[in-house]
C-alpha atoms as a PDB file:
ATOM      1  CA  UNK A   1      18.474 -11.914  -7.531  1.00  0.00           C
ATOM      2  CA  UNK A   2      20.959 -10.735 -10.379  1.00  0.00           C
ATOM      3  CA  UNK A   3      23.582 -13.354 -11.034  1.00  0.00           C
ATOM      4  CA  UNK A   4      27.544 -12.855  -9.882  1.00  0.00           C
ATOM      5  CA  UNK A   5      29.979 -13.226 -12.408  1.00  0.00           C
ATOM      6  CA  UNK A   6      33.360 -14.550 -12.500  1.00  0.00           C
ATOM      7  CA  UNK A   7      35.649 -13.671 -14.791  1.00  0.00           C
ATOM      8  CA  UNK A   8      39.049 -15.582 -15.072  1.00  0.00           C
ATOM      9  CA  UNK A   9      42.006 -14.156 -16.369  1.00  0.00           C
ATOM     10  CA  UNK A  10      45.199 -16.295 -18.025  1.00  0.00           C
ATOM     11  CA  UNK A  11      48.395 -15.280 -17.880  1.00  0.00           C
ATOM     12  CA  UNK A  12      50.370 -16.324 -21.273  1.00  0.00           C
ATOM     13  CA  UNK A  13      52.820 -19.234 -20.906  1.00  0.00           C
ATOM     14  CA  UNK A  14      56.322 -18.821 -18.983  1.00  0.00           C
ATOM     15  CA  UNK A  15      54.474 -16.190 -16.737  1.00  0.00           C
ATOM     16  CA  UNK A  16      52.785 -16.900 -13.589  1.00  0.00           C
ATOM     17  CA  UNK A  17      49.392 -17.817 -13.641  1.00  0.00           C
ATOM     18  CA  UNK A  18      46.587 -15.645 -11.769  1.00  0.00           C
ATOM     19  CA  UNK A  19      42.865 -15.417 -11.103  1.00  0.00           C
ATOM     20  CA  UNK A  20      40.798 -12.612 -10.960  1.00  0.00           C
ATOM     21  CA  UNK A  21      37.840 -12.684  -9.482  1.00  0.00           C
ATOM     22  CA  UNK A  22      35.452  -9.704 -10.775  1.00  0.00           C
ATOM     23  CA  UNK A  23      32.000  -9.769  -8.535  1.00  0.00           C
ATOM     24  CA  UNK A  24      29.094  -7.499  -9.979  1.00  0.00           C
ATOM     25  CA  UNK A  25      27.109  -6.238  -6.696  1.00  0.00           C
ATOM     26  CA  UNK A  26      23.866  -7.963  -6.178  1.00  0.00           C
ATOM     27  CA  UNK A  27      20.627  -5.287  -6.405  1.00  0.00           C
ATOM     28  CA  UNK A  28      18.911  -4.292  -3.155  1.00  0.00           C
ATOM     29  CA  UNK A  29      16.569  -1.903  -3.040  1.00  0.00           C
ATOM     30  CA  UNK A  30      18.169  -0.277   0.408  1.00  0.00           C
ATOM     31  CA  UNK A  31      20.508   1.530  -1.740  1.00  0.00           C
ATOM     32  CA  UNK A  32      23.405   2.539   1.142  1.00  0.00           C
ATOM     33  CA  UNK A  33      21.321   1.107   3.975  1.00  0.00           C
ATOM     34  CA  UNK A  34      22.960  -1.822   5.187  1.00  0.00           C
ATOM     35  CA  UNK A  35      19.757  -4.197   5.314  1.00  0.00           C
ATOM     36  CA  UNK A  36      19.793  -6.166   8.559  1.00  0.00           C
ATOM     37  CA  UNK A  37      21.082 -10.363   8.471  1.00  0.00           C
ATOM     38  CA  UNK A  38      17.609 -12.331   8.576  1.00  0.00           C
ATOM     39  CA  UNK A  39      17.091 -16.159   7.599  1.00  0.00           C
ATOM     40  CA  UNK A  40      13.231 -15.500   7.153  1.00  0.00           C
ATOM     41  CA  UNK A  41      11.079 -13.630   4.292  1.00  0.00           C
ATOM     42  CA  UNK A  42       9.275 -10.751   6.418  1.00  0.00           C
ATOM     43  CA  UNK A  43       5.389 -10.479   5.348  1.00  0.00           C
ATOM     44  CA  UNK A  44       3.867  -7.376   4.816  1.00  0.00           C
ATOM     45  CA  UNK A  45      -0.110  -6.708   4.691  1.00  0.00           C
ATOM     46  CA  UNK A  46      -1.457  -4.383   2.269  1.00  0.00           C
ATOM     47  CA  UNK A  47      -5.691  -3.303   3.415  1.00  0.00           C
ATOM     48  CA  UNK A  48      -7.533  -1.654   0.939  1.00  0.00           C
ATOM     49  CA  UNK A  49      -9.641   1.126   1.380  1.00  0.00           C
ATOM     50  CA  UNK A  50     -11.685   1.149   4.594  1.00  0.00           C
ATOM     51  CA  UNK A  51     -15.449   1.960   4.324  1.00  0.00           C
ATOM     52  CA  UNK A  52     -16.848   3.270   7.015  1.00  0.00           C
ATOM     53  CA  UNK A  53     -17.844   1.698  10.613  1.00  0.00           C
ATOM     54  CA  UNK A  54     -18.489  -1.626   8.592  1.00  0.00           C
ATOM     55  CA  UNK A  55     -14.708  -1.719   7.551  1.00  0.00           C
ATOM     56  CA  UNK A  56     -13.252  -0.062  10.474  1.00  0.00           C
ATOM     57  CA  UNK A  57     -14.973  -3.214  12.923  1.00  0.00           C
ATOM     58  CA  UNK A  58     -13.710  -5.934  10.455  1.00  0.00           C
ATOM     59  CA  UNK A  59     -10.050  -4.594  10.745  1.00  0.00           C
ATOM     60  CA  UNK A  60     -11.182  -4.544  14.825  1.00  0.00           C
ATOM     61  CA  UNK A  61     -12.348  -8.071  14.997  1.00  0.00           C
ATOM     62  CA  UNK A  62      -9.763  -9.700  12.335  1.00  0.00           C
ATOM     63  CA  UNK A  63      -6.592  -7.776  12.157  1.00  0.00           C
ATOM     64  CA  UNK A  64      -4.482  -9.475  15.597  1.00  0.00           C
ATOM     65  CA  UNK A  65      -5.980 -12.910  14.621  1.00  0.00           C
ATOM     66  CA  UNK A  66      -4.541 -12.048  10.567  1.00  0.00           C
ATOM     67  CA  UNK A  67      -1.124 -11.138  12.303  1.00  0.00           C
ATOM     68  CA  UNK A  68      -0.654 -14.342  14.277  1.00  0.00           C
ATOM     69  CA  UNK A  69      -2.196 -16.205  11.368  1.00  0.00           C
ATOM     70  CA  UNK A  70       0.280 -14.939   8.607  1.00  0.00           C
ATOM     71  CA  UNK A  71       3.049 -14.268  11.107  1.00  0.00           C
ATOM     72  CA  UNK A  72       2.425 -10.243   9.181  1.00  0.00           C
ATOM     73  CA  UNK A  73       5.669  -8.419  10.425  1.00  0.00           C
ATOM     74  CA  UNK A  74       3.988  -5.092   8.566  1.00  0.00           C
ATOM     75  CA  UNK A  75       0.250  -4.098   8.220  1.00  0.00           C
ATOM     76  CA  UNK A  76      -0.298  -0.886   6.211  1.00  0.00           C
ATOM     77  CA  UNK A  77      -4.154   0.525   5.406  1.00  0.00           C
ATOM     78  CA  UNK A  78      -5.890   2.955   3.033  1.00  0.00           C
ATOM     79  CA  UNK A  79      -8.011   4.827   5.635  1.00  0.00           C
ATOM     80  CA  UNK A  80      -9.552   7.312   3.059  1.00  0.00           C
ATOM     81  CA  UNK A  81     -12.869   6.338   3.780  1.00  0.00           C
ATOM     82  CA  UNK A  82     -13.472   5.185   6.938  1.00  0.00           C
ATOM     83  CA  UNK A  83     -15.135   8.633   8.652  1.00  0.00           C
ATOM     84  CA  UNK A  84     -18.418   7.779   7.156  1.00  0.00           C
ATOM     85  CA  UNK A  85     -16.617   6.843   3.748  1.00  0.00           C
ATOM     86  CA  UNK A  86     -14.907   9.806   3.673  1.00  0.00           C
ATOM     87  CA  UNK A  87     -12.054  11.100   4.727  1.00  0.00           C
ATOM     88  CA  UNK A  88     -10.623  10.158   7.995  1.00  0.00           C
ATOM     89  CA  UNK A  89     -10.786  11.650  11.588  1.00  0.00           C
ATOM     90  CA  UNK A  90      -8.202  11.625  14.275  1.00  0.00           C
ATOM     91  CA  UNK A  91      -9.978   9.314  16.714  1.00  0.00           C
ATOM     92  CA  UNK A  92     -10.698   7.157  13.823  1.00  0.00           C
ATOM     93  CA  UNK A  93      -6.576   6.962  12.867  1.00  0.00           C
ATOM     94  CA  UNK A  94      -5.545   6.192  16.047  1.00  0.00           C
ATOM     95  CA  UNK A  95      -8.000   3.193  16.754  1.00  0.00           C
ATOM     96  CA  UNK A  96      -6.625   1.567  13.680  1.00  0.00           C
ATOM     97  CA  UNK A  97      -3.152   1.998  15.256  1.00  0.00           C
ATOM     98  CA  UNK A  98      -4.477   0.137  18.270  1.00  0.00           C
ATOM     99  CA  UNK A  99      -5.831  -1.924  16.127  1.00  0.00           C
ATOM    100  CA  UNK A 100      -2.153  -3.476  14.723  1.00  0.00           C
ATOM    101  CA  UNK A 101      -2.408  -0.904  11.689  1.00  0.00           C
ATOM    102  CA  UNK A 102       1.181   0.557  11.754  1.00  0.00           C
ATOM    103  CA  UNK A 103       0.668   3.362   8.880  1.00  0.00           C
ATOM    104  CA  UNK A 104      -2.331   4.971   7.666  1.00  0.00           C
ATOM    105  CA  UNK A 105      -2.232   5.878   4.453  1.00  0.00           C
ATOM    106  CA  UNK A 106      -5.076   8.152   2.151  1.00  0.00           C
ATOM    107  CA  UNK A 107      -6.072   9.281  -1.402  1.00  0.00           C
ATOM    108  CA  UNK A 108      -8.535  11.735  -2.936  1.00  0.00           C
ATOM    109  CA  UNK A 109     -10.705  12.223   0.012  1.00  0.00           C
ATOM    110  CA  UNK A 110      -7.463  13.435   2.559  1.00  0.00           C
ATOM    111  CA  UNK A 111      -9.559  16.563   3.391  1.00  0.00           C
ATOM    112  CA  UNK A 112     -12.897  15.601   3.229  1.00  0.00           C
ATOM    113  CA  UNK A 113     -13.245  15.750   7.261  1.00  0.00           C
ATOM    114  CA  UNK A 114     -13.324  19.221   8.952  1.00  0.00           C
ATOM    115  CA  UNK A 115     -10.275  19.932  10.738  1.00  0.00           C
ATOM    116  CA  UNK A 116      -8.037  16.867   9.550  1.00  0.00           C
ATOM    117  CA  UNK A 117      -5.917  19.688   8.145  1.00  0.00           C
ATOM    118  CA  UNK A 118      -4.551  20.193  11.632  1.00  0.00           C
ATOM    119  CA  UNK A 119      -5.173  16.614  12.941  1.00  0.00           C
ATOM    120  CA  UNK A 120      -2.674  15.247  10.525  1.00  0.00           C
ATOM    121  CA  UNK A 121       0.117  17.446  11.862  1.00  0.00           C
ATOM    122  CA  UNK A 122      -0.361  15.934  15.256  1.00  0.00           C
ATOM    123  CA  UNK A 123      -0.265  12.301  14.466  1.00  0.00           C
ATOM    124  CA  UNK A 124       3.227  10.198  13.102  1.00  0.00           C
ATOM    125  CA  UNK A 125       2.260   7.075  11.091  1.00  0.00           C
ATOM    126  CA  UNK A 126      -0.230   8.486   8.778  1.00  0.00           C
ATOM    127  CA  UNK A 127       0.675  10.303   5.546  1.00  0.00           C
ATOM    128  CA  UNK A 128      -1.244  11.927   2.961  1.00  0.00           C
ATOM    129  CA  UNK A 129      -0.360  11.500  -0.859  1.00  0.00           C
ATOM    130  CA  UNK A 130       3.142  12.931  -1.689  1.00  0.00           C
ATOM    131  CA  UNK A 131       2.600  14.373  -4.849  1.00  0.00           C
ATOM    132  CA  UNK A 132       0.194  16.722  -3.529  1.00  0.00           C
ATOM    133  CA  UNK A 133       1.507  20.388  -3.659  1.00  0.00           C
ATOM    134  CA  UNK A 134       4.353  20.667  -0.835  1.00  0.00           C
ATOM    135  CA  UNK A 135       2.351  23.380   0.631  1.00  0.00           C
ATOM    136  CA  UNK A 136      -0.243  20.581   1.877  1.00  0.00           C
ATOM    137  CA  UNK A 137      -0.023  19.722   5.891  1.00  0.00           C
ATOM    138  CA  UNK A 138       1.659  16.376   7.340  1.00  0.00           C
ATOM    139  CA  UNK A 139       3.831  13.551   6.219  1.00  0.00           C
ATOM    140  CA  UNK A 140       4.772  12.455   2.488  1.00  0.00           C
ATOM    141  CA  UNK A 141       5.374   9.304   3.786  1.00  0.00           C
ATOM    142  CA  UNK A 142       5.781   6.348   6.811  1.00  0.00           C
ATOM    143  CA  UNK A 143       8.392   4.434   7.893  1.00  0.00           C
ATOM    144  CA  UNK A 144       8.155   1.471   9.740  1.00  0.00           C
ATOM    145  CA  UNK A 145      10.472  -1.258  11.532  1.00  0.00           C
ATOM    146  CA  UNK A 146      10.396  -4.637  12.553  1.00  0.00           C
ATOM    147  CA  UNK A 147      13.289  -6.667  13.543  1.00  0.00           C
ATOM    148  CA  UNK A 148      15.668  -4.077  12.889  1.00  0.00           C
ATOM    149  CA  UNK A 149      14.346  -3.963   9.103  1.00  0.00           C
ATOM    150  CA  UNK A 150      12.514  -0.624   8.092  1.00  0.00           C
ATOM    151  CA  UNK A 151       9.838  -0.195   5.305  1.00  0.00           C
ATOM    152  CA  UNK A 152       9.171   2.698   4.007  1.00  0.00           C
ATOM    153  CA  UNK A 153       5.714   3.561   2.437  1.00  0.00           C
ATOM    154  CA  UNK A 154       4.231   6.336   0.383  1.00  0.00           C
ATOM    155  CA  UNK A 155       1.275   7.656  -1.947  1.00  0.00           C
ATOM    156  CA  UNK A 156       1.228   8.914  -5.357  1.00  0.00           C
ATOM    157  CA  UNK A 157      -2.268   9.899  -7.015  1.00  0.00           C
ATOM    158  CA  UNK A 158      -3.086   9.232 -10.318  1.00  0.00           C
ATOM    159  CA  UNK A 159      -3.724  11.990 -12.795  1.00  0.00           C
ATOM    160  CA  UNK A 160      -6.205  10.092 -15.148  1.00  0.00           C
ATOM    161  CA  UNK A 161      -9.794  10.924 -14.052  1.00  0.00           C
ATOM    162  CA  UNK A 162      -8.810  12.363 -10.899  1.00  0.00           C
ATOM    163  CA  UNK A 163      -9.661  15.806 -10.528  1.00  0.00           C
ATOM    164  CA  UNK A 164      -6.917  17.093  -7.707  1.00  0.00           C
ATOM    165  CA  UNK A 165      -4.128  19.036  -7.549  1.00  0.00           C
ATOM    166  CA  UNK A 166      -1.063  17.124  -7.816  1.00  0.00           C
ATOM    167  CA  UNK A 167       2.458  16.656  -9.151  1.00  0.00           C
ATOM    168  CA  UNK A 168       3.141  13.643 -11.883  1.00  0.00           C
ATOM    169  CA  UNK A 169       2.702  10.549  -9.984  1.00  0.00           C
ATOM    170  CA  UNK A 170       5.754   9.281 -12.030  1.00  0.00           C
ATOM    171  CA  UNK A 171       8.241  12.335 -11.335  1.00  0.00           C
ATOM    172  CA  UNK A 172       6.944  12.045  -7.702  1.00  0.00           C
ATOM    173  CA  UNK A 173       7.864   8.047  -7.039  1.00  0.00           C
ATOM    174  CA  UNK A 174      10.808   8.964  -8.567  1.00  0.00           C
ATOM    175  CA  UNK A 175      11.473  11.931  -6.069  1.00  0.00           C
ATOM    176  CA  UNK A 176      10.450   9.775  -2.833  1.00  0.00           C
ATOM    177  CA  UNK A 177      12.511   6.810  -4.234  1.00  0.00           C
ATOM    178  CA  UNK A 178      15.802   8.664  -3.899  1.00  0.00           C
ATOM    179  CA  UNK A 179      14.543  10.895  -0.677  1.00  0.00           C
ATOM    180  CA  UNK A 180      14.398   6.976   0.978  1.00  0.00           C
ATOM    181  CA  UNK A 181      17.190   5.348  -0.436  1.00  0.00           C
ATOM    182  CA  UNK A 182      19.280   4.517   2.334  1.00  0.00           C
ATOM    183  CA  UNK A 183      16.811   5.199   5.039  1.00  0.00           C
ATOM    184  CA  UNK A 184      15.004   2.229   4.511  1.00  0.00           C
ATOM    185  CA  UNK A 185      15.450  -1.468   3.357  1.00  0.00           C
ATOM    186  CA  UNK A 186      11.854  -1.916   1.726  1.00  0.00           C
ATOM    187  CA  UNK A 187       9.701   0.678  -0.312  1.00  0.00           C
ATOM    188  CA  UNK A 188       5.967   0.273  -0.720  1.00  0.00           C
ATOM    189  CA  UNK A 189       4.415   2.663  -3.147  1.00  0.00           C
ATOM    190  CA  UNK A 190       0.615   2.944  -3.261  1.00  0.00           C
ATOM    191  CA  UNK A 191      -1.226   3.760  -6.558  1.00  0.00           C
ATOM    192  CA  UNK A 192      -4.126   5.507  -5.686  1.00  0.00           C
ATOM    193  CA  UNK A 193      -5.397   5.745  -8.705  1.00  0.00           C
ATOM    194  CA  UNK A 194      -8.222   5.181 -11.301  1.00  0.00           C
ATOM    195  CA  UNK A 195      -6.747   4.344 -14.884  1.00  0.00           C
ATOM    196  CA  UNK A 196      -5.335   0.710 -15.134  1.00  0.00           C
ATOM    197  CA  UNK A 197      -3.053   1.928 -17.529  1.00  0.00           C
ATOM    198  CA  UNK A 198      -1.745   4.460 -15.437  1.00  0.00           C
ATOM    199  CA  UNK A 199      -1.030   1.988 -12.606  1.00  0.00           C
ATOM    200  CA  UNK A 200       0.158  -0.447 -13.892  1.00  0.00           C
ATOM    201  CA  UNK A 201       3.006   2.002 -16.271  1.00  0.00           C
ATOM    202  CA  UNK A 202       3.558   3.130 -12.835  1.00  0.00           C
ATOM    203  CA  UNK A 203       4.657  -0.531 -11.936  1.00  0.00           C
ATOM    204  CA  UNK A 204       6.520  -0.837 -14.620  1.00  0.00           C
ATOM    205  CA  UNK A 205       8.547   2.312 -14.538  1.00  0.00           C
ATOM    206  CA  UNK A 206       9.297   1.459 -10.580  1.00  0.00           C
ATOM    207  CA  UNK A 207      10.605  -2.430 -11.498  1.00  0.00           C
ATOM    208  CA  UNK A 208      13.311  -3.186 -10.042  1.00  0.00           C
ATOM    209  CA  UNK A 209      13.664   0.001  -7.508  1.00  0.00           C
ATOM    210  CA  UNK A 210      11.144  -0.775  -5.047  1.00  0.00           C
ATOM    211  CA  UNK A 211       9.861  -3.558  -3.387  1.00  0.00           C
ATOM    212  CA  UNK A 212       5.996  -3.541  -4.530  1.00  0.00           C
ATOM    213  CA  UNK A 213       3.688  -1.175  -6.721  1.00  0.00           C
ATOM    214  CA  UNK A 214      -0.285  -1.079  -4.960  1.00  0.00           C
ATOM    215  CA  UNK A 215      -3.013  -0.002  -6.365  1.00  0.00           C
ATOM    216  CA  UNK A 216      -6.332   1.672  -4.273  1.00  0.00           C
ATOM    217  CA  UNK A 217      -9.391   3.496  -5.422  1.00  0.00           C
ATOM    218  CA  UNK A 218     -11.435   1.775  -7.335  1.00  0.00           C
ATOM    219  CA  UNK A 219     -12.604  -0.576  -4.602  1.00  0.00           C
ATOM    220  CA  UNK A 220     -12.608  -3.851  -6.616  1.00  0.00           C
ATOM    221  CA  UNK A 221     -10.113  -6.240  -6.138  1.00  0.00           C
ATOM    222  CA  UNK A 222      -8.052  -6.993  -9.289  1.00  0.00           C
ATOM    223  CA  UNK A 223      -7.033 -10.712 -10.551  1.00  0.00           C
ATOM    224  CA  UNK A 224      -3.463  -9.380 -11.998  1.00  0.00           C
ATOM    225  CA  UNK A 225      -1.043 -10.056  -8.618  1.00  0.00           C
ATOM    226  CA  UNK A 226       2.630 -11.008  -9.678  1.00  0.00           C
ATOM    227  CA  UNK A 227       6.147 -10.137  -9.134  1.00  0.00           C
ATOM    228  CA  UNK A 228       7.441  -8.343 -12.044  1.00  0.00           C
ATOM    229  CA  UNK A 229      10.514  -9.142 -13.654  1.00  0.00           C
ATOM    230  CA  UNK A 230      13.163  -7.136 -11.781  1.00  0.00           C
ATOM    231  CA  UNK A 231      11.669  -8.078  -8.290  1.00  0.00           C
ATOM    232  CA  UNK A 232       8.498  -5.663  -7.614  1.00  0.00           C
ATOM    233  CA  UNK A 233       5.639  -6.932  -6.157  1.00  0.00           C
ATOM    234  CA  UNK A 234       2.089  -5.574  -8.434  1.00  0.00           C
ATOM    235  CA  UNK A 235      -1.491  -5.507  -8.464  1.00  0.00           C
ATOM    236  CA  UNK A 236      -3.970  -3.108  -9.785  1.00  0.00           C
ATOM    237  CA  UNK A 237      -6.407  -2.704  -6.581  1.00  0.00           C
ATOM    238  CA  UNK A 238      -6.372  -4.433  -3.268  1.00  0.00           C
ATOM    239  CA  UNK A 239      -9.797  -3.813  -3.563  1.00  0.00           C
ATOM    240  CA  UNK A 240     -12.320  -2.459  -0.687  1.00  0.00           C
ATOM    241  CA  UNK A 241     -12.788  -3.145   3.269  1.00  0.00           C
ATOM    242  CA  UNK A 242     -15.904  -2.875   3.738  1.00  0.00           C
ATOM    243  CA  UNK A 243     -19.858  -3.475   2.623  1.00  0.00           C
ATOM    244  CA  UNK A 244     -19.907  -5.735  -1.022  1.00  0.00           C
ATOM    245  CA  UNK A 245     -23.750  -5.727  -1.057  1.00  0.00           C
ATOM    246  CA  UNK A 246     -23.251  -2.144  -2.311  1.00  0.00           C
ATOM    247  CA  UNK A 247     -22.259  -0.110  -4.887  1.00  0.00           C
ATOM    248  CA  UNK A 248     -18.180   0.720  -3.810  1.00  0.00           C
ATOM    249  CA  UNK A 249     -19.759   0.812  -0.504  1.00  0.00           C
ATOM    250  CA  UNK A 250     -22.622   2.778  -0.773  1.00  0.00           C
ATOM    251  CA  UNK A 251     -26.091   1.325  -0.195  1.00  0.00           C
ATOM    252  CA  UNK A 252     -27.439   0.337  -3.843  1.00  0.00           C
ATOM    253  CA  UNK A 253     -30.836   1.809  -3.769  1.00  0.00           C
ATOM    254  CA  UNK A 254     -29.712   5.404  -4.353  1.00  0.00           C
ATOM    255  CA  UNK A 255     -26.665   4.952  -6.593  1.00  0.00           C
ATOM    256  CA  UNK A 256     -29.309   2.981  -9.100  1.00  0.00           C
ATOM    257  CA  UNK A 257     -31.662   6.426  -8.477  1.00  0.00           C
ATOM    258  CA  UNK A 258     -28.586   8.637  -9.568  1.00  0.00           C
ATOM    259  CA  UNK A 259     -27.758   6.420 -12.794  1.00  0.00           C
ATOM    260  CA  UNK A 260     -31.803   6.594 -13.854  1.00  0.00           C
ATOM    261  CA  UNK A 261     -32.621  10.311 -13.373  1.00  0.00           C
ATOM    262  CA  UNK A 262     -29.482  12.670 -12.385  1.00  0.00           C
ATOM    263  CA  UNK A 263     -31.159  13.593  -9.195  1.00  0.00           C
ATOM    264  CA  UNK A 264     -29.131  14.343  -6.351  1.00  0.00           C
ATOM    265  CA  UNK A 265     -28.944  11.880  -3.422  1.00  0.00           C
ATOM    266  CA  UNK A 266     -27.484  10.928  -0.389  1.00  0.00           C
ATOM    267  CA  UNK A 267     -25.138   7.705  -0.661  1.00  0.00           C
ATOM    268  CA  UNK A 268     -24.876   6.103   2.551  1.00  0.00           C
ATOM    269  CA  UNK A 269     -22.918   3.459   4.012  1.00  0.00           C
ATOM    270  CA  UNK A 270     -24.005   0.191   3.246  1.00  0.00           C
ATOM    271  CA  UNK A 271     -23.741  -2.920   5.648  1.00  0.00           C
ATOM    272  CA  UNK A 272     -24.337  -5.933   3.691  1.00  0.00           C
ATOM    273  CA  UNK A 273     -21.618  -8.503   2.796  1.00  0.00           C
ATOM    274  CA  UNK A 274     -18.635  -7.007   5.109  1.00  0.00           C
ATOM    275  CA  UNK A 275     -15.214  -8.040   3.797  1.00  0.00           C
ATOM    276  CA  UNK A 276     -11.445  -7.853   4.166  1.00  0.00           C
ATOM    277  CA  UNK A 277      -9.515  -7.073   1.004  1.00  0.00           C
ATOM    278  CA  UNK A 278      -5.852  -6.662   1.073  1.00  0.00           C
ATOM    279  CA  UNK A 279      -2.652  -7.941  -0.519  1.00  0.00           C
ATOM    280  CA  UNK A 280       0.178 -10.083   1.261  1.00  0.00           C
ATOM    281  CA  UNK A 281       3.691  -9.240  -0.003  1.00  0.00           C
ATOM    282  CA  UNK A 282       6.609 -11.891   1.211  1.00  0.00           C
ATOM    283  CA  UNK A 283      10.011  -9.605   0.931  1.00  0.00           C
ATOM    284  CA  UNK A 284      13.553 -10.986   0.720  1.00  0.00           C
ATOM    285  CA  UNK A 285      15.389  -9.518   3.767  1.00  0.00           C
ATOM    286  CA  UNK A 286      18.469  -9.208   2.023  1.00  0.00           C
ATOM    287  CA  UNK A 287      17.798  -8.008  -1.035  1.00  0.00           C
ATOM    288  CA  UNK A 288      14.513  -5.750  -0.038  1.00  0.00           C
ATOM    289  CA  UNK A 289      12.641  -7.555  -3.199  1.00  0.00           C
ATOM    290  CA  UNK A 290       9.295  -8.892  -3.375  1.00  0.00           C
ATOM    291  CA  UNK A 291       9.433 -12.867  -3.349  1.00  0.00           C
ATOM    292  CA  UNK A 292       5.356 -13.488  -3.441  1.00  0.00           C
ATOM    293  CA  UNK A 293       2.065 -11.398  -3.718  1.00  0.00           C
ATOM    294  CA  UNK A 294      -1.323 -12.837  -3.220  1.00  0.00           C
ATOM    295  CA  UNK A 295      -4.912 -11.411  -2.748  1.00  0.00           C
ATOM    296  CA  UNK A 296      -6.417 -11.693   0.683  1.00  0.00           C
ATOM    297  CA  UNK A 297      -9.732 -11.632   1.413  1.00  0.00           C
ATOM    298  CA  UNK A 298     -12.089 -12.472   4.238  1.00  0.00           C
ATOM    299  CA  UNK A 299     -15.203 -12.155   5.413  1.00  0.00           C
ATOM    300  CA  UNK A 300     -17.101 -11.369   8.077  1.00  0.00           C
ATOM    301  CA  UNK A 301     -18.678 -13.546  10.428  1.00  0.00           C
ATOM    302  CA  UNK A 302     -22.709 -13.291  10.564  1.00  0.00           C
ATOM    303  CA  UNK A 303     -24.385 -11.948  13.795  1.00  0.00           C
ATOM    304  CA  UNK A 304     -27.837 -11.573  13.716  1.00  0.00           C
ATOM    305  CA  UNK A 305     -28.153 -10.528  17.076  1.00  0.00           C
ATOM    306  CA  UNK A 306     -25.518  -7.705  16.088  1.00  0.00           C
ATOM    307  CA  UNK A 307     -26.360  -5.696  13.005  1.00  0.00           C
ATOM    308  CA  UNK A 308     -23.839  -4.011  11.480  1.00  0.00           C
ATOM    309  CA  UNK A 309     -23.887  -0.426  12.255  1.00  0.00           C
ATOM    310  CA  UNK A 310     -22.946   1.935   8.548  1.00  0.00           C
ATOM    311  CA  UNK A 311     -21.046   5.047   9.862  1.00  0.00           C
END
């Protein structure tokens, strides 16, 4: 929170005396929004990308018990990978919804399923990345509300190693930033990225204008979370929801194959080692800046009498 200053003025001797009070306007990333009176930070969950069955059931089983546990007012997830680990189905969107996901977002893999080009036009809380070409079916972004306080959320792709179609993730946060200034009293941006060095330039060129920078993708959690200077809440990857006795989620076995020889293979689901991975942002209500960010991770609970299924 930016100091307010006071400047006093003195009249010169004989005169009357006066004080002027000069106040410098506190930043808030609303913009005109008029963010709602609350005497509690609001707690927003970030999940990472969701592989498969084995990450759709751990969001099942864990997600209501996570949002009574953290008192979570907001619970966005990567669902890029969760048909199978890839793409996303409509069925598939709208169990997450019931199960306490409020917006869906996705990546590289948005069209990998058949027919989620017309799918996405029929469904609300799920966007695809918004620097894809305008052209592109469904939402650029989500916004959410709790307690009269609305978050809004959207996904930029990287350009470094990613071989899609899409505008400059930097000219495109920049776009969305001032298409949901007043709107909302929060903005999330998601990363979706490969480079490091793209994401986190990407944090550091959003400081200060939005409430937290994410990064997705890679499916390995990341040891950098911190509030940057100006109030943004950053980490490289949230990491992966999903199978961790794997290769990024993929059974090991084959991806070892494909390294040795160059053979084509099938990479299926793996089941082994099913985890949680996500990032916990604690926002100042009046300001709409990020007060805390910390990793989240947990696991799921053995059942040998209930193997877990891959797709």
């Amino acid at each position: 929170m930016e100091k307010r200053e006071v400047a006093k003025l003195f009249i010169p001797l004989g005169a009357s005396l006066r004080l002027v009070l000069i106040v410098t306007p506190s930043f808030s990333i609303a913009g005109g929004r008029c963010a709602p009176t609350l005497d509690v930070m609001l707690k927003l969950l970030f999940i990472g990308d969701i592989v498969g069955r084995p990450g759709r059931d751990i969001v099942n089983e864990r997600l209501a018990g996570l949002r009574r546990e953290h008192s979570l007012d907001f619970v966005i997830a990567n669902g890029e990978n969760s048909a199978a680990g890839s793409g996303i189905t409509a069925p598939i969107t709208r169990s997450l919804h019931a199960a306490g996901v409020d917006a869906v977002t996705l990546g590289d893999h948005v069209w990998d399923q058949r027919g989620w080009e017309t799918d996405i036009l029929q469904l609300e809380n799920v966007c695809r990345p918004a620097n894809l070409p305008a052209s592109c079916p469904g939402w650029d972004h989500v916004i959410m509300e709790s307690r009269g306080f609305r978050v809004g959320v959207f996904t930029v792709l990287g350009r470094q190693y990613l071989n899609m179609k899409s505008e400059c993730p930097f000219l495109a946060a920049d776009r969305m930033i001032k298409q949901l200034r007043g709107q909302t009293d929060a903005i999330i941006v998601e990363i979706h990225a490969e480079a490091t060095s793209e994401k986190q330039a990407l944090g550091w060129h959003l400081d200060g204008r939005v409430t937290a920078v994410l990064g997705t993708h890679t499916h390995v959690p990341t040891a950098d979370a911190r509030v940057l200077p100006k109030g943004t809440a950053f980490i490289c990857d949230v990491g992966m929801t999903g199978p961790y006795g794997s290769v990024l989620g993929r059974e090991v076995e084959p991806v070892i194959g494909r390294f040795l020889d160059g053979l084509p293979r099938r990479f299926p689901v793996a089941t082994d080692d099913v985890r949680l991975s996500g990032a916990i942002v604690e926002i100042n209500p009046t300001m709409g800046q990020a007060e805390n960010i910390e990793l989240l991770t947990v696991r799921k609970e053995a059942d040998a009498s209930n193997p877990v299924a891959a797709d």
